[in-house]
Protein backbone atom coordinates (compact mmCIF):
# COMPACT_ATOMS: atom_id res chain seq x y z
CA UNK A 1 9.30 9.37 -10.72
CA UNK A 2 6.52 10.07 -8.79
CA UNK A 3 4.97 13.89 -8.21
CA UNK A 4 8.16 15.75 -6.43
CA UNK A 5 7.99 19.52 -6.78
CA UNK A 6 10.25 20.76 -9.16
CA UNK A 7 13.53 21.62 -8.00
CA UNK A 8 13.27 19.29 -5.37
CA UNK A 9 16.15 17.74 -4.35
CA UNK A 10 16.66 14.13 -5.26
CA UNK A 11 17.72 13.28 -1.48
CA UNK A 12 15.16 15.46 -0.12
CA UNK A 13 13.24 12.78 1.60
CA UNK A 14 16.59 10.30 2.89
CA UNK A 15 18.32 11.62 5.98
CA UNK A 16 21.64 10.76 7.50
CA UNK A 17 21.73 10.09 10.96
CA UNK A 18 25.28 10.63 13.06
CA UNK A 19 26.59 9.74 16.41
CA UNK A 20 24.17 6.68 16.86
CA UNK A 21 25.40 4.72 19.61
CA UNK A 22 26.86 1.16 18.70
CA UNK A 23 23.52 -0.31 20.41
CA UNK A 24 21.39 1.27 18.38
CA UNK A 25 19.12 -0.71 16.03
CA UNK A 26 17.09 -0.25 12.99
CA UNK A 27 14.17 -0.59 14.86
CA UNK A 28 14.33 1.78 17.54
CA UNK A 29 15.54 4.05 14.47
CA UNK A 30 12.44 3.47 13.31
CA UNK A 31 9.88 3.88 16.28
CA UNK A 32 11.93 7.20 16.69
CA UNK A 33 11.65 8.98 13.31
CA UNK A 34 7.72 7.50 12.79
CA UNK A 35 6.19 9.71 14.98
CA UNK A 36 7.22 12.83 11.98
CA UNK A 37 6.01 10.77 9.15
CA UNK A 38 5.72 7.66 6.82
CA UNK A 39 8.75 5.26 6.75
CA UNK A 40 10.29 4.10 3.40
CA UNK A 41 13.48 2.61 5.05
CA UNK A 42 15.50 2.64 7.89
CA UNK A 43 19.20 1.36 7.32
CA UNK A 44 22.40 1.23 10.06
CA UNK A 45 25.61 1.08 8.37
CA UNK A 46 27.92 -1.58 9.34
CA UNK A 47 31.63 -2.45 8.80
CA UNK A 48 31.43 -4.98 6.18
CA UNK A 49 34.82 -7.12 7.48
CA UNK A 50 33.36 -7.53 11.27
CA UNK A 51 29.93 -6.82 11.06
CA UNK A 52 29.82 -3.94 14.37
CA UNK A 53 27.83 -0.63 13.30
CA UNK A 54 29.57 2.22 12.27
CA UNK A 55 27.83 4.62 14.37
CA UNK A 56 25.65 6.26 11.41
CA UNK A 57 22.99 5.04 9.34
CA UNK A 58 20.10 6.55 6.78
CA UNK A 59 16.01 6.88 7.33
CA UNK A 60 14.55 7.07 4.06
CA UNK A 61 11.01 9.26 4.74
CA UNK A 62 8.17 9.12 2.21
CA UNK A 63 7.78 12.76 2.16
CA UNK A 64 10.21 16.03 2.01
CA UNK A 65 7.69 17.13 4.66
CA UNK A 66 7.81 14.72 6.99
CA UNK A 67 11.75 14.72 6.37
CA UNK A 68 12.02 17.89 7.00
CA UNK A 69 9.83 17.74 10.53
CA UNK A 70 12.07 15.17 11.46
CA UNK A 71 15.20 16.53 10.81
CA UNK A 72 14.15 19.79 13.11
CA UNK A 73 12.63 17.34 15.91
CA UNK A 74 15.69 15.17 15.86
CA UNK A 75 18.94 17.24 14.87
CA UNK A 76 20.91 17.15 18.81
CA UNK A 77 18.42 15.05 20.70
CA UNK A 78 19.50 11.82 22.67
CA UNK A 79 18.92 8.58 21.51
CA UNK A 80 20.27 5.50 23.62
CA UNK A 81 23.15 7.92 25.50
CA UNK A 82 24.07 9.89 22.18
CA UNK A 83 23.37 13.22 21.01
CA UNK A 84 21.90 12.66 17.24
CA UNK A 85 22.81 14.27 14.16
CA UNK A 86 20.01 14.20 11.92
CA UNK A 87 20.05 15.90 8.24
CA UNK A 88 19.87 15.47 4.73
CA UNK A 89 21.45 12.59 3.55
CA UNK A 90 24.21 13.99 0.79
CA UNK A 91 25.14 12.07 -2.71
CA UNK A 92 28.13 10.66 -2.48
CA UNK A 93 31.03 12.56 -4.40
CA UNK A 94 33.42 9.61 -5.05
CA UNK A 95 33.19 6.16 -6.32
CA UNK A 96 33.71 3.39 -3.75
CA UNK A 97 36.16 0.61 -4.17
C-alpha cells in the first residue's frame, strides 16, 4: 500500500473539515488546502434527500506531512465567513443504514 511509515495511521493523510459555510465549494476547498501540499481529493458532504451541503466535508492530502501542515495552518481560520475546523479525519465507528 504504498511506503507509509510504520505505525502510521491509516487516516493520517484525509482530514475532516467542520463549520464550512453552506457556500462553500470543493473548489475553493481546494485552492485553500493546496498551498500545504499535494491534493488527492477534496469532497463536501451533502444531504442525500435535498442535495444542500452539510456544512463539513474531507481533503484527502497525498502526504501525512503536508496533512499535518495543513491541519496547523487551517485549524480556526476563516473561510467564506466561518471559522474552520480542520483535523484528522476519524474511521467511522458504526455502520450506516
Amino acid at each position: 500500500m504504498g511506503n507509509k511509515n510504520p505505525g502510521e495511521s491509516f487516516m493520517a493523510n484525509k482530514l475532516y473539515v467542520g463549520n464550512l459555510s453552506y457556500n462553500t465549494e470543493s473548489d475553493s476547498l481546494h485552492q485553500l488546502f493546496s498551498q500545504y501540499g499535494e491534493i488527492v481529493s477534496v469532497n463536501v458532504i451533502t444531504d442525500r434527500d435535498t442535495g444542500r451541503p452539510r456544512g463539513f466535508g474531507f481533503v484527502e492530502m497525498a502526504s501525512a506531512d503536508a496533512a499535518r501542515a495543513a491541519i496547523s495552518a487551517l485549524d480556526g481560520t476563516e473561510l467564506d465567513g466561518r471559522k474552520l475546523r480542520v483535523n484528522e479525519a476519524q474511521e467511522r465507528s458504526r455502520p450506516r443504514f
